[in-house]
C-alpha atoms as a PDB file:
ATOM      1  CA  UNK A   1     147.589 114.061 169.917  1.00  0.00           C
ATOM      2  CA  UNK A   2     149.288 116.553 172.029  1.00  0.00           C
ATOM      3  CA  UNK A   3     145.581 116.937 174.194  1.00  0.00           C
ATOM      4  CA  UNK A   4     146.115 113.352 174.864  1.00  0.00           C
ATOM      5  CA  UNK A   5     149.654 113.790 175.928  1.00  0.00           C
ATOM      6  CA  UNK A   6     148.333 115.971 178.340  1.00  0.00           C
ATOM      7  CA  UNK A   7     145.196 114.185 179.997  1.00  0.00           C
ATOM      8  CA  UNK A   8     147.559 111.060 180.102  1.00  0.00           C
ATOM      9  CA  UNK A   9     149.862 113.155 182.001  1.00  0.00           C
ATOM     10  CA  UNK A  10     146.781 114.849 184.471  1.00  0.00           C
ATOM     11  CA  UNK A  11     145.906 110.690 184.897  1.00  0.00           C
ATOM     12  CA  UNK A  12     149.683 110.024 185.900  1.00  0.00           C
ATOM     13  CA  UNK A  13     149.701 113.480 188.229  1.00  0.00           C
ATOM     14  CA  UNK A  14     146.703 111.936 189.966  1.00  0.00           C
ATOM     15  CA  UNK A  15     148.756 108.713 190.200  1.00  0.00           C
ATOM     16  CA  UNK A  16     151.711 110.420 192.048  1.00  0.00           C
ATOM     17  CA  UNK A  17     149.772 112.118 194.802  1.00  0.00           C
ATOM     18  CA  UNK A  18     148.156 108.828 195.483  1.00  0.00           C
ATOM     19  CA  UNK A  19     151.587 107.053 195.845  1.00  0.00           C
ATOM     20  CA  UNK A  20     152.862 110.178 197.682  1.00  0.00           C
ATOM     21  CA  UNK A  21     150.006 109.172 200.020  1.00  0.00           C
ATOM     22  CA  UNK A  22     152.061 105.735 200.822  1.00  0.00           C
ATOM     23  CA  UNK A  23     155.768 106.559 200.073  1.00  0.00           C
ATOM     24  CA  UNK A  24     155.469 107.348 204.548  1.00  0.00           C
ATOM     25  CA  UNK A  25     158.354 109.705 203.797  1.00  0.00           C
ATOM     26  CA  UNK A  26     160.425 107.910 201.127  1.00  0.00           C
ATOM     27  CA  UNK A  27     160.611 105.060 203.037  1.00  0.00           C
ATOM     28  CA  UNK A  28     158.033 102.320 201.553  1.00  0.00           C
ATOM     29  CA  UNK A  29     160.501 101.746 198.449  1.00  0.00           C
ATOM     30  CA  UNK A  30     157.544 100.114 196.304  1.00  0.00           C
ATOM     31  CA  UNK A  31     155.172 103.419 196.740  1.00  0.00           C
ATOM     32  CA  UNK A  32     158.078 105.662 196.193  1.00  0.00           C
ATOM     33  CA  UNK A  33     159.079 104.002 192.648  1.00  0.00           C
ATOM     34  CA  UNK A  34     155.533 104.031 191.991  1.00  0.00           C
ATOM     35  CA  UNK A  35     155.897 107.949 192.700  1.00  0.00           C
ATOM     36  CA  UNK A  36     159.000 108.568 190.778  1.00  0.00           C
ATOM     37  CA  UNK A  37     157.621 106.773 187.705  1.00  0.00           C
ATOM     38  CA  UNK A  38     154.215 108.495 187.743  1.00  0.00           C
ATOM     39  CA  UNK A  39     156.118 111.811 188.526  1.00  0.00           C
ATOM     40  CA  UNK A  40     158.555 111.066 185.703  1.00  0.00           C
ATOM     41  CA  UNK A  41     155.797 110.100 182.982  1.00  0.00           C
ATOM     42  CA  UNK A  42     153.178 112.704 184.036  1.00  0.00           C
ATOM     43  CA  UNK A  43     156.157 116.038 183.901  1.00  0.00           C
ATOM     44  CA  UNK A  44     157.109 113.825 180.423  1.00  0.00           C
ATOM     45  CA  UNK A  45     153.751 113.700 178.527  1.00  0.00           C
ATOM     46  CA  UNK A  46     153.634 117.659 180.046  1.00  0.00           C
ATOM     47  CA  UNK A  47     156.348 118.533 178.007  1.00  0.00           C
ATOM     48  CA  UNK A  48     155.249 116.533 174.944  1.00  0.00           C
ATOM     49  CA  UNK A  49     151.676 118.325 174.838  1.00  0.00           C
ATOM     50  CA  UNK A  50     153.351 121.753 175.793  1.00  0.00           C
ATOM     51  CA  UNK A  51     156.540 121.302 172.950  1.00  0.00           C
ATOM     52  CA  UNK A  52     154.771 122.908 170.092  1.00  0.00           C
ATOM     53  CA  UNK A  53     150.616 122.292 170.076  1.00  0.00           C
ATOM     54  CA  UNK A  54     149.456 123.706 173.220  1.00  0.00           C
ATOM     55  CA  UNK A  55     150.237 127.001 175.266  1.00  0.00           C
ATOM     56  CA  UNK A  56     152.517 126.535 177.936  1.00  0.00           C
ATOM     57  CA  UNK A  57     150.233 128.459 180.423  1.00  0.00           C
ATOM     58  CA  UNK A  58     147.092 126.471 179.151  1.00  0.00           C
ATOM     59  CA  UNK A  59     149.185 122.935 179.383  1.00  0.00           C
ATOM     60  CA  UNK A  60     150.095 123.649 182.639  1.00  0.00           C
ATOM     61  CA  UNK A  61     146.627 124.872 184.020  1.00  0.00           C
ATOM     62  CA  UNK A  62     144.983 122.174 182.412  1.00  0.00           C
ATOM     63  CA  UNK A  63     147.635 119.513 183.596  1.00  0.00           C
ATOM     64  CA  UNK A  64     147.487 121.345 186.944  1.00  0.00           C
ATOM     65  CA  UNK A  65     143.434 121.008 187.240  1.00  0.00           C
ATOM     66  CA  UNK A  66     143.020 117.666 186.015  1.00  0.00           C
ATOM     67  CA  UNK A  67     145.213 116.385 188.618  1.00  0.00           C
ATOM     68  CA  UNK A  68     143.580 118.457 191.185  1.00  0.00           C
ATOM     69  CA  UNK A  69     140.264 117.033 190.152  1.00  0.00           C
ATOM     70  CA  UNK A  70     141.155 113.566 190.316  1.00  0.00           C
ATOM     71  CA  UNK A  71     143.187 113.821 193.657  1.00  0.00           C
ATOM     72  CA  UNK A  72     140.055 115.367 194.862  1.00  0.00           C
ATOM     73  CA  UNK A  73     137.932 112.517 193.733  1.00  0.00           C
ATOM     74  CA  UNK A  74     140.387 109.618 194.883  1.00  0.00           C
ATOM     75  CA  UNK A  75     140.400 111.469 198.313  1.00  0.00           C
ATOM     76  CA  UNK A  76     136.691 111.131 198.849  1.00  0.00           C
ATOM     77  CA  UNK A  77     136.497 108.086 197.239  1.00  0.00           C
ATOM     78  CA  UNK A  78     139.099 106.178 198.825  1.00  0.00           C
ATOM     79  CA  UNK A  79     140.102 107.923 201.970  1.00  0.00           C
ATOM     80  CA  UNK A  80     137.237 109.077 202.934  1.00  0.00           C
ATOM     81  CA  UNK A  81     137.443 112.993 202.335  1.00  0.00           C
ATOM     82  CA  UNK A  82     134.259 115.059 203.273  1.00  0.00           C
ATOM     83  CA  UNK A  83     131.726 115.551 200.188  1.00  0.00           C
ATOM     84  CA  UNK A  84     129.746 118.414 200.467  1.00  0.00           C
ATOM     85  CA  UNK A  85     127.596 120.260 198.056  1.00  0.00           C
ATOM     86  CA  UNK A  86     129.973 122.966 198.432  1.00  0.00           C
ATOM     87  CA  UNK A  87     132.888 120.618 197.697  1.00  0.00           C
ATOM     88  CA  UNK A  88     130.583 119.294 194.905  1.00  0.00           C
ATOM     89  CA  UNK A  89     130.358 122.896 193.402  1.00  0.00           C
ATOM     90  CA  UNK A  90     133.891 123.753 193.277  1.00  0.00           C
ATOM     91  CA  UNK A  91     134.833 120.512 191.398  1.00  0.00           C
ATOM     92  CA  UNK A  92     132.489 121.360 188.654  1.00  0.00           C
ATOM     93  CA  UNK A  93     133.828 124.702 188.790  1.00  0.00           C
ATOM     94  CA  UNK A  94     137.325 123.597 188.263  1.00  0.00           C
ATOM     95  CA  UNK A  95     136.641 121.234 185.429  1.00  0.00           C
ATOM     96  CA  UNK A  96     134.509 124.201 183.715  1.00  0.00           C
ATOM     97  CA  UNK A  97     137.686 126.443 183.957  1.00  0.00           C
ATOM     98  CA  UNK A  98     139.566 123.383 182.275  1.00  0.00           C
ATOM     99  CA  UNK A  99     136.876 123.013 179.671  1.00  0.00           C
ATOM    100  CA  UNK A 100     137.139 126.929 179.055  1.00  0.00           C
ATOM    101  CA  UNK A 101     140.609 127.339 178.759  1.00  0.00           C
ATOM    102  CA  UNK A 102     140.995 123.977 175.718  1.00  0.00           C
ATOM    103  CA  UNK A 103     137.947 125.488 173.656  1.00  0.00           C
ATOM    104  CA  UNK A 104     140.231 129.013 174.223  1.00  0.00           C
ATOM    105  CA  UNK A 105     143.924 127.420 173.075  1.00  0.00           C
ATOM    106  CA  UNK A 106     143.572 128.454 169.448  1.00  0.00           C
ATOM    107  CA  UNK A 107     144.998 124.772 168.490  1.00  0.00           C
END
């Protein structure tokens, strides 16, 4: 459960950067509760997969790359980021490292 807890929380990381996009410095009140509440629920399912079943340092890398990875892809999906096959290469890179470091957790 607690690797759930912590790709929900990746999802809702992914989900504050893209309100962050809109909050046009705090002042768009609608985007900025949207931020608040992904912020809130993403740093909450963190600490529920980190309490006791996952490695703090693992959690937070994998939490940390998830979110990376999906900003990424919502960037060059939706706001027209540049793709490259370098771009490309890195991305699979990251989610490699991410795949690495669950098999290595020990849990």
């Amino acid at each position: 459960m607690a690797w759930i807890y912590l790709i929900l929380g990746g999802f809702f990381e992914v989900g504050f950067t893209t309100c962050l996009r809109y909050t046009d410095g705090f002042k768009n009140m609608p985007w900025t509760a949207g931020f608040i509440a992904c912020l809130c629920m993403s740093m909450l399912m963190l600490d529920m997969a980190t309490r006791d079943a996952i490695p703090l340092g693992t959690g937070y890398a994998v939490w940390t790359g998830i979110g990376a990875l999906g900003t990424v892809v919502i960037g060059m999906i939706s706001f027209g980021e540049p793709v490259s096959p370098v771009r490309i290469a890195l991305i699979f890179g990251l989610v490699s490292c991410v795949a690495g470091l669950k098999l290595t957790a020990g849990h």
